[in-house]
N, C-alpha and C. Protein backbone atom coordinates (compact mmCIF):
# COMPACT_ATOMS: atom_id res chain seq x y z
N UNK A 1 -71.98 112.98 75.21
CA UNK A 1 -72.12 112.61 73.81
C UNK A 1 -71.53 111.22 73.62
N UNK A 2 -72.27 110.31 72.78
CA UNK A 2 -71.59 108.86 72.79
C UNK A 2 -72.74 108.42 71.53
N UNK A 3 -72.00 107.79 70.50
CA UNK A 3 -72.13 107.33 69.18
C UNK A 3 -72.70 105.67 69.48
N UNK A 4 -73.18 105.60 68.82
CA UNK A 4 -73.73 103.65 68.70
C UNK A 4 -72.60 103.18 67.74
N UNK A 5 -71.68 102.86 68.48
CA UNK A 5 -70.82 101.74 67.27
C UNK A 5 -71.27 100.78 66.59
N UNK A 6 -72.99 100.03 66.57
CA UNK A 6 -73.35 98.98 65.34
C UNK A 6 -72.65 99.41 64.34
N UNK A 7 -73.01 100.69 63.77
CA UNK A 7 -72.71 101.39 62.53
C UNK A 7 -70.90 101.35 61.81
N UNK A 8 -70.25 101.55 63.07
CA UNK A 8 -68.69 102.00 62.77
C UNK A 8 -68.25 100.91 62.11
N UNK A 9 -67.34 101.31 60.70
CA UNK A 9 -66.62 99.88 60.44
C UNK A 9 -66.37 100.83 58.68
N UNK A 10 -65.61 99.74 58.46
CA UNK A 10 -65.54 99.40 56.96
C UNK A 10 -66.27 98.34 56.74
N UNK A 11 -66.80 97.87 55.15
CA UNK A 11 -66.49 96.91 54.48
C UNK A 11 -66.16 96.53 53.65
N UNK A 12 -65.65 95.34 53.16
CA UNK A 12 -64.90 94.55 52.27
C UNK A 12 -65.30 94.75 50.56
N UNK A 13 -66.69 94.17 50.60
CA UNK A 13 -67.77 93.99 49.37
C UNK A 13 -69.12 94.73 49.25
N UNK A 14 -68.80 96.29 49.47
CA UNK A 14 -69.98 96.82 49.31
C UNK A 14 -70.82 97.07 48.11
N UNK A 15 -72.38 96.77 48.13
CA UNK A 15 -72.75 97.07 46.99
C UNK A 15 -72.37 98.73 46.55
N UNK A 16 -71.94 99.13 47.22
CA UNK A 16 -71.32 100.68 46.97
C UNK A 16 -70.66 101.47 47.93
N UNK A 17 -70.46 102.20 47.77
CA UNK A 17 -68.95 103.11 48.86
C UNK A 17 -68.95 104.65 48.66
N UNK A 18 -69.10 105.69 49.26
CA UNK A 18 -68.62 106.88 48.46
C UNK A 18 -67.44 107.46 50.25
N UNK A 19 -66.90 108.48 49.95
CA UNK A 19 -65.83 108.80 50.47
C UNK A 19 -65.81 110.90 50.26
N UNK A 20 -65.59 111.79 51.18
CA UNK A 20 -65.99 112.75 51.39
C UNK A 20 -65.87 113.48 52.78
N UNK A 21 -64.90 114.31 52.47
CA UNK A 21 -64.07 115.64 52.61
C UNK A 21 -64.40 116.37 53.15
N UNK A 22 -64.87 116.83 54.12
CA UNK A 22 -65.36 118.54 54.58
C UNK A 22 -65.13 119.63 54.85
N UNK A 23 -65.43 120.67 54.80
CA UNK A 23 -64.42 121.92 54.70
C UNK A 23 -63.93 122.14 56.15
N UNK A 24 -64.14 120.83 57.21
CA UNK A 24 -63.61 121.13 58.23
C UNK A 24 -62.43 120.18 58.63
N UNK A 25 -62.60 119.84 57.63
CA UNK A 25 -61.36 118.82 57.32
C UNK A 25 -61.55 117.29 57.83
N UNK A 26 -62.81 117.07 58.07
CA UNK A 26 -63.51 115.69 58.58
C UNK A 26 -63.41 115.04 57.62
N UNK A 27 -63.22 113.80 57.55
CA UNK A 27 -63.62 113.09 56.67
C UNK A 27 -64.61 111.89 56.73
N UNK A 28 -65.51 111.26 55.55
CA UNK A 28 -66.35 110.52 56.28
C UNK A 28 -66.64 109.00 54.39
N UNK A 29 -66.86 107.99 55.23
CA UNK A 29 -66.96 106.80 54.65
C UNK A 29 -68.43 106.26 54.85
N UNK A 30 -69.20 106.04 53.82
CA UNK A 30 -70.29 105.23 53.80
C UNK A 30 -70.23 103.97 53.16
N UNK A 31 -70.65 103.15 53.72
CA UNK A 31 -70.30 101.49 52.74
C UNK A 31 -71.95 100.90 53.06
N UNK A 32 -72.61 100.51 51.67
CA UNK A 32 -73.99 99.99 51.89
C UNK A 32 -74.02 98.66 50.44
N UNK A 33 -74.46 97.85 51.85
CA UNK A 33 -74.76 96.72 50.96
C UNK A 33 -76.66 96.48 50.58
N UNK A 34 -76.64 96.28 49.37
CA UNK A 34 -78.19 96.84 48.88
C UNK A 34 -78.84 95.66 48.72
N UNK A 35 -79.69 94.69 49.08
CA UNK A 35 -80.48 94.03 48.70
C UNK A 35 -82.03 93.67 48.27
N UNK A 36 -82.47 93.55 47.12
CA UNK A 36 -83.78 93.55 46.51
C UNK A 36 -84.19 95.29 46.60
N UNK A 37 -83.53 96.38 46.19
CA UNK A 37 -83.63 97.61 46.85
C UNK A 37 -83.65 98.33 48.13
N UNK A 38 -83.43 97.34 49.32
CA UNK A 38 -83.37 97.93 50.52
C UNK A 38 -81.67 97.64 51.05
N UNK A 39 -81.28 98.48 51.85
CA UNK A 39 -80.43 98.40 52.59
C UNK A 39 -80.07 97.49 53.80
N UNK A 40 -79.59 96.56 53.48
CA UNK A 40 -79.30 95.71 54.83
C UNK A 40 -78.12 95.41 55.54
N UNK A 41 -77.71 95.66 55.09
CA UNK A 41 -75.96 96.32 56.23
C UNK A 41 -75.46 98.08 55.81
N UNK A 42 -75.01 98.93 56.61
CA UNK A 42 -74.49 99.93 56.27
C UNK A 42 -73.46 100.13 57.06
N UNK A 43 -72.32 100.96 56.84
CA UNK A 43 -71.56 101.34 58.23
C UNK A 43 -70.89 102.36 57.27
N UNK A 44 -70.22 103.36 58.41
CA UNK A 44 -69.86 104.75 57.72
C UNK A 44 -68.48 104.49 58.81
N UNK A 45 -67.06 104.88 58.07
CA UNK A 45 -66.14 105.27 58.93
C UNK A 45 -65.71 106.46 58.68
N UNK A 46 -65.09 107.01 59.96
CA UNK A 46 -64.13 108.77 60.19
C UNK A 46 -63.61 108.54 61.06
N UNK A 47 -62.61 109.41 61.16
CA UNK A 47 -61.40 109.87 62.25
C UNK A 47 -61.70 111.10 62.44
N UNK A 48 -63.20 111.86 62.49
CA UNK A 48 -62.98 113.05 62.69
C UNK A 48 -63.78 113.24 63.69
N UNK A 49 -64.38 114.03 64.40
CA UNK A 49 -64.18 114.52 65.81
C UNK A 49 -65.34 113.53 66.22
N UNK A 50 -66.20 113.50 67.28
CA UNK A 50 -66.78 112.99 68.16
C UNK A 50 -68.53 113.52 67.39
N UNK A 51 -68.33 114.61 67.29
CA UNK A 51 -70.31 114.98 66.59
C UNK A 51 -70.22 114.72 65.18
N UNK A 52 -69.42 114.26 64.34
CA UNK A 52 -69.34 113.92 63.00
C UNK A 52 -69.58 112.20 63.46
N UNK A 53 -68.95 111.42 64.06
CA UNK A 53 -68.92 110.32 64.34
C UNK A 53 -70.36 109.63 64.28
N UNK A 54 -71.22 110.83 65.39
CA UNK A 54 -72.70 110.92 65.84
C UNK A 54 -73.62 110.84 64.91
N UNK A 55 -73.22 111.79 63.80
CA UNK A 55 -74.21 111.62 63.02
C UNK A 55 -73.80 110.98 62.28
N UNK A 56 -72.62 110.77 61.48
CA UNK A 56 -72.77 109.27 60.88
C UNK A 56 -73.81 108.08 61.26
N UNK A 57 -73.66 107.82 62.55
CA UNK A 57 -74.47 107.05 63.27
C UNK A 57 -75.74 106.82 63.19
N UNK A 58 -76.08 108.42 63.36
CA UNK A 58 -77.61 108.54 62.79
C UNK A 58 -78.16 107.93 61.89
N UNK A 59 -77.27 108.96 60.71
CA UNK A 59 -77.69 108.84 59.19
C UNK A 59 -77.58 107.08 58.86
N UNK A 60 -77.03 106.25 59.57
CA UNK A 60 -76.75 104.93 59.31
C UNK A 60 -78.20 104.18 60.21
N UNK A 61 -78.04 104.88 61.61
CA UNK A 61 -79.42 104.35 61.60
C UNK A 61 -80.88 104.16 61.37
N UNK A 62 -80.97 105.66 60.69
CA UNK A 62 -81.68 106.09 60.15
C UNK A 62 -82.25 105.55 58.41
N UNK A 63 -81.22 104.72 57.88
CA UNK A 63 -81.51 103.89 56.44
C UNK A 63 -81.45 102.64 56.65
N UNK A 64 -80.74 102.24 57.59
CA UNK A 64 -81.00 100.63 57.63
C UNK A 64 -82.07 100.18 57.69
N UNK A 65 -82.42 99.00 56.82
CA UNK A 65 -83.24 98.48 56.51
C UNK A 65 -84.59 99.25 55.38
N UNK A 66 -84.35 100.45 55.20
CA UNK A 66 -85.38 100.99 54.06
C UNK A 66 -84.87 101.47 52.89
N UNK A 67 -85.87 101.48 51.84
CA UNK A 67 -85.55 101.33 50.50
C UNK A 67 -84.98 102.39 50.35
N UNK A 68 -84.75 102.13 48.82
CA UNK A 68 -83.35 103.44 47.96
C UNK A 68 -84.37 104.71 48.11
N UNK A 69 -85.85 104.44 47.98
CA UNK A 69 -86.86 105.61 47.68
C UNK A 69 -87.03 106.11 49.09
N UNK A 70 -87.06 105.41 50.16
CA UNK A 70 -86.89 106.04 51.80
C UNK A 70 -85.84 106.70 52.18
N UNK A 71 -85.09 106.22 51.76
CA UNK A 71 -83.51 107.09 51.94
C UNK A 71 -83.55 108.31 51.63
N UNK A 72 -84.07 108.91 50.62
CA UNK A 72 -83.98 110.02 49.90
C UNK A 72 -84.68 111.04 50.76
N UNK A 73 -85.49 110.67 51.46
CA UNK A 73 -86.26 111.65 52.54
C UNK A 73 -85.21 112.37 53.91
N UNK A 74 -83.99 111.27 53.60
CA UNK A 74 -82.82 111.82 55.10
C UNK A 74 -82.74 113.20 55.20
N UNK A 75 -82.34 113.69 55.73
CA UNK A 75 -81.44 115.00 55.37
C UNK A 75 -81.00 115.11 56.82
N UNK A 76 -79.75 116.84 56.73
CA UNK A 76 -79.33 117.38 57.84
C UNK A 76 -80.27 117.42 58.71
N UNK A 77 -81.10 118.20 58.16
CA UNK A 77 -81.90 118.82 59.40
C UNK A 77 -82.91 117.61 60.15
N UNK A 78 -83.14 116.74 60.03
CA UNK A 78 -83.49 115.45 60.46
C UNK A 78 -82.32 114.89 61.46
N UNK A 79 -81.15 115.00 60.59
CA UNK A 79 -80.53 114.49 61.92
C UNK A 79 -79.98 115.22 62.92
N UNK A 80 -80.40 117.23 62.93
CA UNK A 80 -79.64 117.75 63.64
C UNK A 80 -81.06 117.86 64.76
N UNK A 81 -82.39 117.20 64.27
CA UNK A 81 -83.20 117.29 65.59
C UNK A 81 -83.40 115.70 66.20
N UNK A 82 -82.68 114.97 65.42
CA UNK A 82 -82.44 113.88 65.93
C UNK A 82 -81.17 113.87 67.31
N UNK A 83 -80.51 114.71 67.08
CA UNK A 83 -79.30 114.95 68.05
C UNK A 83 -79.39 116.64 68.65
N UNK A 84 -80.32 116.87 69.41
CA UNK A 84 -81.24 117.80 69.32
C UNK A 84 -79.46 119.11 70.50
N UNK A 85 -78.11 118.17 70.95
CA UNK A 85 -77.69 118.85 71.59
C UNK A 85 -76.48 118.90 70.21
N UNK A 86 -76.23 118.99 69.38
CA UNK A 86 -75.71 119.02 68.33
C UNK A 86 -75.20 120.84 68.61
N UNK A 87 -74.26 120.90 68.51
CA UNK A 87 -73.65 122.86 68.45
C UNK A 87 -74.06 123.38 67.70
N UNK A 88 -74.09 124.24 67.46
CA UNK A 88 -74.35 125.45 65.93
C UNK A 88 -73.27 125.36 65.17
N UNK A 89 -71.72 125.15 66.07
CA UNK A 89 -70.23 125.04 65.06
C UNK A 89 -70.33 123.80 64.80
N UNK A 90 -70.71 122.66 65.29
CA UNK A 90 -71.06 121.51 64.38
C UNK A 90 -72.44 121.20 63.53
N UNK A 91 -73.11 121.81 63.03
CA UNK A 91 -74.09 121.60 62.34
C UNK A 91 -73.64 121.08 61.01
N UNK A 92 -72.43 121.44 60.17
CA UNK A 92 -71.70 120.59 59.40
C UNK A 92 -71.46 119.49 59.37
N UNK A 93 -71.40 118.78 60.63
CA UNK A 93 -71.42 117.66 60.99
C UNK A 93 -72.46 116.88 60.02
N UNK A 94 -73.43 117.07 60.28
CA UNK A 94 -74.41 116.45 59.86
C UNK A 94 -74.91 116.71 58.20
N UNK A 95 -74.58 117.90 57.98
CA UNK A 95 -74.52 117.98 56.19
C UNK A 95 -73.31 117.17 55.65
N UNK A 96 -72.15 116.61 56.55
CA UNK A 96 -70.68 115.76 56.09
C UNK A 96 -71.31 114.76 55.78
N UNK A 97 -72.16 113.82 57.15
CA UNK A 97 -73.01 112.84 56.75
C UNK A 97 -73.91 112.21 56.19
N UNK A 98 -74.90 113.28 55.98
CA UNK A 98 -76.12 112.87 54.65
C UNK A 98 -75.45 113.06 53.75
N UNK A 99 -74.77 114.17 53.11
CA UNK A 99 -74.41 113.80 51.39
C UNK A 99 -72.97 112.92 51.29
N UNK A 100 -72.03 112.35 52.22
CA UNK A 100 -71.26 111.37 52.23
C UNK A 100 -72.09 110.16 51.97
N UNK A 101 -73.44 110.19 52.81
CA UNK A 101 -74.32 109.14 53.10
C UNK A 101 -74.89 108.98 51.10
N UNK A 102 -75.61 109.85 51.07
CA UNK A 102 -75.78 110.62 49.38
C UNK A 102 -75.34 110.43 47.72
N UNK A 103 -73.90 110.36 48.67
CA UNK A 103 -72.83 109.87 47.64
C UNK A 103 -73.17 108.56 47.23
N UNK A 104 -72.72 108.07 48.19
CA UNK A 104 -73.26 106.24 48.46
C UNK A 104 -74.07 106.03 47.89
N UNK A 105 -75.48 106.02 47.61
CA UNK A 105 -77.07 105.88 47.46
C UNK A 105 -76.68 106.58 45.83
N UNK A 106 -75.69 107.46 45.40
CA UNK A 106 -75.38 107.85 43.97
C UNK A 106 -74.33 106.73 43.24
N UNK A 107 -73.92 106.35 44.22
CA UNK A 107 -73.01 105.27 43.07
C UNK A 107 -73.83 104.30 43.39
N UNK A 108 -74.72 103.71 44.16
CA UNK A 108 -75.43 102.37 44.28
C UNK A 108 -76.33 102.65 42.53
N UNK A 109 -76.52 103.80 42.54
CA UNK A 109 -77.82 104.44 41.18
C UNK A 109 -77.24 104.36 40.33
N UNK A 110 -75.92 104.53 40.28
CA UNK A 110 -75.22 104.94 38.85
C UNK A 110 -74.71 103.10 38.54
N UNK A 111 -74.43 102.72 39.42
CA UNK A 111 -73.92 100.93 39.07
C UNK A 111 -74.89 100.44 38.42
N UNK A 112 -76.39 100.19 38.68
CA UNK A 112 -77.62 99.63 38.38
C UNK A 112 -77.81 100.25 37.29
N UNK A 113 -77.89 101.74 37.00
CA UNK A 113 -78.22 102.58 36.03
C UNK A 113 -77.57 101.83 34.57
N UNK A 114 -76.04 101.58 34.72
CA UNK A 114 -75.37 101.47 33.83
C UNK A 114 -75.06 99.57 33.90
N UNK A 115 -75.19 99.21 34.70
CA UNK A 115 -75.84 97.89 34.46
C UNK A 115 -76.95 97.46 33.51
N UNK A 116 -78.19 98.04 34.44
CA UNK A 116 -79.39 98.06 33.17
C UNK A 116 -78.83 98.61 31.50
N UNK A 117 -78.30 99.22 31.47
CA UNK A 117 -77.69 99.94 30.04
C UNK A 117 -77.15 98.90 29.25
N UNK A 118 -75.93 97.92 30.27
CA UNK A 118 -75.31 96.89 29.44
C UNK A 118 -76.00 95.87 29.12
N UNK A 119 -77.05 95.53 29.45
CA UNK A 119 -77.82 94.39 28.84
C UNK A 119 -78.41 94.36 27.81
């Protein structure tokens, strides 16, 4: 098992961030910077085990570069046949990462949402 670090990181100035907990006590970071509606930098950080790491990875490589409306098609089960040796006790893994991922793509909606509002 071995993760693509492009993805790993923080950043500084994201057009949005969400942050998220799992009942396995993982934790997981999405940071996406949004331009003209598509995604063109993302990176997700955790300290939690090695198949959470993975699919972060996924789910990060899996949106880069496509729109807010492509994104929405992600899910678990996409990335648990994307990582087709994924455990049955980690299959959480990958529900940590799409709706961490989720979160993100909800505050990118809710900023714009209420942007558009203030004008």
């Amino acid at each position: 098992m071995s993760s693509n670090d492009e993805y790993f990181g923080r950043m500084n100035d994201p057009s949005s961030f969400s942050f998220l907990k799992g009942p396995c006590g993982d934790e997981m970071e999405f940071y996406l910077v949004i331009d003209d509606n598509k995604i063109s930098d993302i990176k997700y950080y955790t300290e939690g085990c090695g198949y959470t790491k993975l699919c972060g990875a996924e789910t990060a490589r899996l949106a880069k570069g496509k729109s807010i409306g492509e994104v929405l098609s992600i899910s678990a089960g996409e990335i648990m046949k994307n990582i087709p040796d994924l455990p049955a006790d980690h299959i959480h893994c990958s529900i940590l990462a799409v709706s961490a991922f989720y979160k993100a793509v909800a505050d990118y909606l809710l900023k714009t949402e209420t942007t558009a509002i203030c004008r």
